[in-house]
Protein backbone atom coordinates (compact mmCIF):
# COMPACT_ATOMS: atom_id res chain seq x y z
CA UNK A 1 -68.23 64.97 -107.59
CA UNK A 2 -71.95 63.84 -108.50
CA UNK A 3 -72.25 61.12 -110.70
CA UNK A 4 -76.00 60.08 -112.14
CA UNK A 5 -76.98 56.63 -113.20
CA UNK A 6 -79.73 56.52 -115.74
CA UNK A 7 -82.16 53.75 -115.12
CA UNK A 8 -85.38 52.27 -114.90
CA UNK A 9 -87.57 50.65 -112.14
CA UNK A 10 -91.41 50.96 -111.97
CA UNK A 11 -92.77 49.45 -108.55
CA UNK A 12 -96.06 47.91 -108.89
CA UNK A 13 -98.32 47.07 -105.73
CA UNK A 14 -101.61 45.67 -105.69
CA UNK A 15 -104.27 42.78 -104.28
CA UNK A 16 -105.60 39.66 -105.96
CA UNK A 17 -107.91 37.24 -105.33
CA UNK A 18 -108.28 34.28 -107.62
CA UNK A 19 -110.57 30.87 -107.34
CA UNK A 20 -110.25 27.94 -108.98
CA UNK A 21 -108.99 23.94 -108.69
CA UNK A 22 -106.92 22.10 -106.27
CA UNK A 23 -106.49 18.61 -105.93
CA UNK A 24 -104.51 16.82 -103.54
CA UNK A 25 -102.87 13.30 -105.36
CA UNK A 26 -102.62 9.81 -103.38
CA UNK A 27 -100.63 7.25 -104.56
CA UNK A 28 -102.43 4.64 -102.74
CA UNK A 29 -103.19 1.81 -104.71
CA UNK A 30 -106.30 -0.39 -103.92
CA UNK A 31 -105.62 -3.92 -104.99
CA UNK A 32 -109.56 -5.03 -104.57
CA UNK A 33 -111.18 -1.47 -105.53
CA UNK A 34 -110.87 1.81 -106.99
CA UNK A 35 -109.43 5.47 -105.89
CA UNK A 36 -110.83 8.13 -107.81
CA UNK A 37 -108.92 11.27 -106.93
CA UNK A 38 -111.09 14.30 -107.36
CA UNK A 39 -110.85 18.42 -108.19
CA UNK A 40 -112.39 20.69 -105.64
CA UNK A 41 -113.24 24.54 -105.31
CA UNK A 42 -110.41 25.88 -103.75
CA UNK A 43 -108.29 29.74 -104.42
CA UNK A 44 -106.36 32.25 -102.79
CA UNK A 45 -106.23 35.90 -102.10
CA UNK A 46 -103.60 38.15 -101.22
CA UNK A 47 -101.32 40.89 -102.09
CA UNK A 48 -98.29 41.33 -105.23
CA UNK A 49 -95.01 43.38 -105.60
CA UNK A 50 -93.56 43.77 -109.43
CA UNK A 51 -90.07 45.15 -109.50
CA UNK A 52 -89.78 45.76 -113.48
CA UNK A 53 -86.74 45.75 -114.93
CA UNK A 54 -86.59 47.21 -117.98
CA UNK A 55 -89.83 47.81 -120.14
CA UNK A 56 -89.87 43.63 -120.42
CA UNK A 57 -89.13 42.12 -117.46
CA UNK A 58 -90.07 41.77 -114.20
CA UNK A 59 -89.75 40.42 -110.67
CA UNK A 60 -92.51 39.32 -108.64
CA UNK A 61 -93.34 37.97 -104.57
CA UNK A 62 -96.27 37.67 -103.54
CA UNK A 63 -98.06 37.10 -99.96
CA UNK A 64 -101.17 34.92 -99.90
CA UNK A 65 -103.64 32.91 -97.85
CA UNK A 66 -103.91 30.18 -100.11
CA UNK A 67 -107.29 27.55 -99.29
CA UNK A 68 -106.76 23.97 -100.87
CA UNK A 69 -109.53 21.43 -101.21
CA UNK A 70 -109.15 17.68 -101.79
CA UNK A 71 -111.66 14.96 -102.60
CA UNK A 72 -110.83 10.77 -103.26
CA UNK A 73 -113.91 8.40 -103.95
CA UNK A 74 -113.07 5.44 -103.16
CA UNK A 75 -115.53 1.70 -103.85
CA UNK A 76 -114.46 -1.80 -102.96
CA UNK A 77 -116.44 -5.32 -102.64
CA UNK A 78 -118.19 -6.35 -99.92
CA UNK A 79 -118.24 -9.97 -99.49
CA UNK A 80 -119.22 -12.77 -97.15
CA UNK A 81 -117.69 -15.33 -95.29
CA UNK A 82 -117.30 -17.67 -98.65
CA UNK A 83 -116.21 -14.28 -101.16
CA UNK A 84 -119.27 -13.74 -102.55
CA UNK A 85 -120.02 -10.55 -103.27
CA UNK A 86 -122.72 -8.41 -100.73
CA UNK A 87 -122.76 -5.05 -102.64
CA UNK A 88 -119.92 -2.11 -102.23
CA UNK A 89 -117.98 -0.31 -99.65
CA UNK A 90 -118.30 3.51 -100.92
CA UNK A 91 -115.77 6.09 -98.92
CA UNK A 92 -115.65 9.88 -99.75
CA UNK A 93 -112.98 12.47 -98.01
CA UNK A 94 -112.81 15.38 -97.70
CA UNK A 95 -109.37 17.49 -97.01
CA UNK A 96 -109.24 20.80 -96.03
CA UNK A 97 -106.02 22.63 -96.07
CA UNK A 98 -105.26 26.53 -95.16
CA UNK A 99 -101.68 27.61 -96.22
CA UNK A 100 -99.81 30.59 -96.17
CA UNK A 101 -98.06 31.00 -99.35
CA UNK A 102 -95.34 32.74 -100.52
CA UNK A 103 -95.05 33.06 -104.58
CA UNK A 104 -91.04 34.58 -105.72
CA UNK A 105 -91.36 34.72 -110.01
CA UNK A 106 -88.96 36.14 -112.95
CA UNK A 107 -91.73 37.50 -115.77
CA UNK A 108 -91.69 38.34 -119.03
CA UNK A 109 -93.92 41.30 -120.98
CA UNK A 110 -95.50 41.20 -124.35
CA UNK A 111 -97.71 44.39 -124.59
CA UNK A 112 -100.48 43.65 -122.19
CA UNK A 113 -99.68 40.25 -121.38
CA UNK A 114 -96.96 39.31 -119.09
CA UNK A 115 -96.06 35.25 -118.34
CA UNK A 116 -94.33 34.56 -114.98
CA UNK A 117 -92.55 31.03 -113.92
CA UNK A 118 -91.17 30.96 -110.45
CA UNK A 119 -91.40 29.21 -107.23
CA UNK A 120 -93.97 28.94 -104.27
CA UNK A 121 -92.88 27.89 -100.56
CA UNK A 122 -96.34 27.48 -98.85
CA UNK A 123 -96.96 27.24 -94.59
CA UNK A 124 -99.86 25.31 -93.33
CA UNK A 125 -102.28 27.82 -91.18
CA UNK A 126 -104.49 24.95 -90.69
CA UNK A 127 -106.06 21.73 -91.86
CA UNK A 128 -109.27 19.46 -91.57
CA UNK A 129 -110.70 16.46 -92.95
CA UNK A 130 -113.83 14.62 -93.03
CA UNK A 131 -115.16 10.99 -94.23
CA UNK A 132 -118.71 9.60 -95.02
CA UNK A 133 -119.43 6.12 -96.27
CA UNK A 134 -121.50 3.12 -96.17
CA UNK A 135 -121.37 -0.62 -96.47
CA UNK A 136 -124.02 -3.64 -96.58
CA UNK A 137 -124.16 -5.50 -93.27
CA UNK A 138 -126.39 -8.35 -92.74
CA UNK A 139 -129.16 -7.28 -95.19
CA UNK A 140 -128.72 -3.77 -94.05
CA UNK A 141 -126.82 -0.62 -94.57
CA UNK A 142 -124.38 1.01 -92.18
CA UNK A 143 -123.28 4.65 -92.65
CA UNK A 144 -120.54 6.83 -90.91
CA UNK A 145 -119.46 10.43 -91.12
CA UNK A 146 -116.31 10.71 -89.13
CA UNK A 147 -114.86 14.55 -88.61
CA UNK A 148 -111.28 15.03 -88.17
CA UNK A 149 -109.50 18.70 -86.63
CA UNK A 150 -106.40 17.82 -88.32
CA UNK A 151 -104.94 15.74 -91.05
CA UNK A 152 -101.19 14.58 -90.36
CA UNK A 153 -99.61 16.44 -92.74
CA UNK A 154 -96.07 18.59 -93.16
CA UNK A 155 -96.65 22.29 -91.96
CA UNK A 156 -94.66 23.03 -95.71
CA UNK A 157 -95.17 22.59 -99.04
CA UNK A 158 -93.07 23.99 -101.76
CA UNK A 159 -92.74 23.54 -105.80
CA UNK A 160 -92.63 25.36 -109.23
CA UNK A 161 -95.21 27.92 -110.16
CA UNK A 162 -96.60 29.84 -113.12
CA UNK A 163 -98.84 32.84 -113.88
CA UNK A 164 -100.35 34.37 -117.18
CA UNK A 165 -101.58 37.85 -116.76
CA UNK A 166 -103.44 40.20 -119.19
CA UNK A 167 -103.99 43.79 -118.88
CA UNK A 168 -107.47 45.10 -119.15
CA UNK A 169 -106.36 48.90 -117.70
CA UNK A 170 -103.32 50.33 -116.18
CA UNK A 171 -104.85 49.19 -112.61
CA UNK A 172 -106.66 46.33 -113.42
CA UNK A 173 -105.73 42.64 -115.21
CA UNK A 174 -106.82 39.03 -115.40
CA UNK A 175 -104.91 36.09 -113.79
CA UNK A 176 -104.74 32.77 -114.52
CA UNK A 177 -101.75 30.88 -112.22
CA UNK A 178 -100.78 27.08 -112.00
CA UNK A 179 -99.20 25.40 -108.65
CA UNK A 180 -97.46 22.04 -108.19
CA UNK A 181 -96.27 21.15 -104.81
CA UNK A 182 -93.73 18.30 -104.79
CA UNK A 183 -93.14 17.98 -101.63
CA UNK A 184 -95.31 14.59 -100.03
CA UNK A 185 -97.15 16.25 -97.27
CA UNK A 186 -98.27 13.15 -95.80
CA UNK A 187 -96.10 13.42 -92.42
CA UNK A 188 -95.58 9.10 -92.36
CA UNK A 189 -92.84 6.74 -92.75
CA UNK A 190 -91.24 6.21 -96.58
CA UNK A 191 -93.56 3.43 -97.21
CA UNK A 192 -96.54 5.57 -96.65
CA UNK A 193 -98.97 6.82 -99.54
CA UNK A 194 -97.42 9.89 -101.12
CA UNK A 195 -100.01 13.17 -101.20
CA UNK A 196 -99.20 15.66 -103.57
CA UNK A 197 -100.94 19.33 -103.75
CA UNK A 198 -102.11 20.86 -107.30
CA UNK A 199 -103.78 23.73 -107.82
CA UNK A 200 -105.10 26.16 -111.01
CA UNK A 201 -106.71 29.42 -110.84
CA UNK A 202 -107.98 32.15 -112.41
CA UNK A 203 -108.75 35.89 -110.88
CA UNK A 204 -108.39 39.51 -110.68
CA UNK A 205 -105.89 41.49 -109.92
CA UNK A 206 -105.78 45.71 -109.38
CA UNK A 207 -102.56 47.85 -108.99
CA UNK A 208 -103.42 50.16 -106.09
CA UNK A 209 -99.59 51.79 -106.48
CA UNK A 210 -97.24 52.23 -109.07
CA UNK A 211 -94.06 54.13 -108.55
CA UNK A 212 -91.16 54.92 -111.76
CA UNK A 213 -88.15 56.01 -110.29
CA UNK A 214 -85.76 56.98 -113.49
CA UNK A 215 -82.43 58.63 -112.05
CA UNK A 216 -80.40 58.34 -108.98
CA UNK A 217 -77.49 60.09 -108.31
């Protein structure tokens, strides 16, 4: 006996590569100054698989090399030996931080655009950091730029995710995706600072493969 089952699953398969924002948050709180916590160029780039469901829905992973960038300016008083003020401390860093991130979404389709919410675990590849400063000192003005080949950070991150996407052809559509990790990736004890990554994007994407497989028996 042969029995067929009607259905419906198109396979879609394809690369992206989108640029945009990150951030990485510090809850560090400066009692005689100010932490200013900066966006910074940052993206990713990678390749997508869409298992639709249906002619509406959708289900999505992704695999991606995902580049965040983080920036804090940070000012405080210099003073002297009685309090008075000399001029101001100035610090900027830098961190660096290469992931490799794994996107798993449930999407929705309106015509030509589709919306996507999901979740992202992410795997540090590598990080960096730098810091460059100066301060009054005796009538003068020290500097330092101090380069670091790690940052102590978790070697995860993880958090919710979602994606707008709008058809321009059959192969090719525009991205726009927003990432918030909540994980702190500050590797310290509880009482440490907590860092928290955010990112927004926007990029291209182009189906390379597209399979509709309609009956199986």
């Amino acid at each position: 006996m042969t029995i067929n089952l009607t259905v419906f699953g198109q396979h879609n398969l394809g690369l992206k590569v989108n640029g945009g924002l990150s951030r990485i948050s510090n809850s560090l709180i400066m009692s005689n100054g100010t932490n200013k916590i900066q966006y910074a160029l940052s993206g990713h780039g990678g390749i997508f698989y869409n298992l639709h469901i249906g002619n509406k829905s959708f289900f999505g992973v992704e695999l991606l090399v995902i580049q965040i960038e983080g920036r804090e300016h940070l000012e405080s008083d210099a003073t002297d030996k009685f309090g008075n003020k000399t001029g101001t401390i100035t610090n900027d860093i830098y961190k660096h931080i290469s992931y490799f991130g794994i996107p798993v979404y449930y999407g929705l389709k309106f015509n030509k655009l589709t919306i996507n919410l999901g979740f992202q675990a992410s795997f540090m590849l590598a990080s960096s950091g730098r810091e460059k400063g100066q301060a009054p000192y005796n009538g003068d003005v020290i500097t330092w730029d101090n380069k670091f080949d790690e940052l102590y950070i978790d070697n995860y991150d993880f958090g919710p995710r979602a994606g707008v996407t709008f058809n321009l052809t059959d192969k090719f559509a525009i991205e726009g995706t927003y990432y918030y990790g909540v994980n702190n990736i500050l590797d310290n004890d509880e009482s440490s600072p907590i860092w928290r990554v955010q990112q927004a994007t926007v990029g291209l994407r182009y189906t390379f493969l597209r399979t509709t497989k309609n009956e199986i028996e």
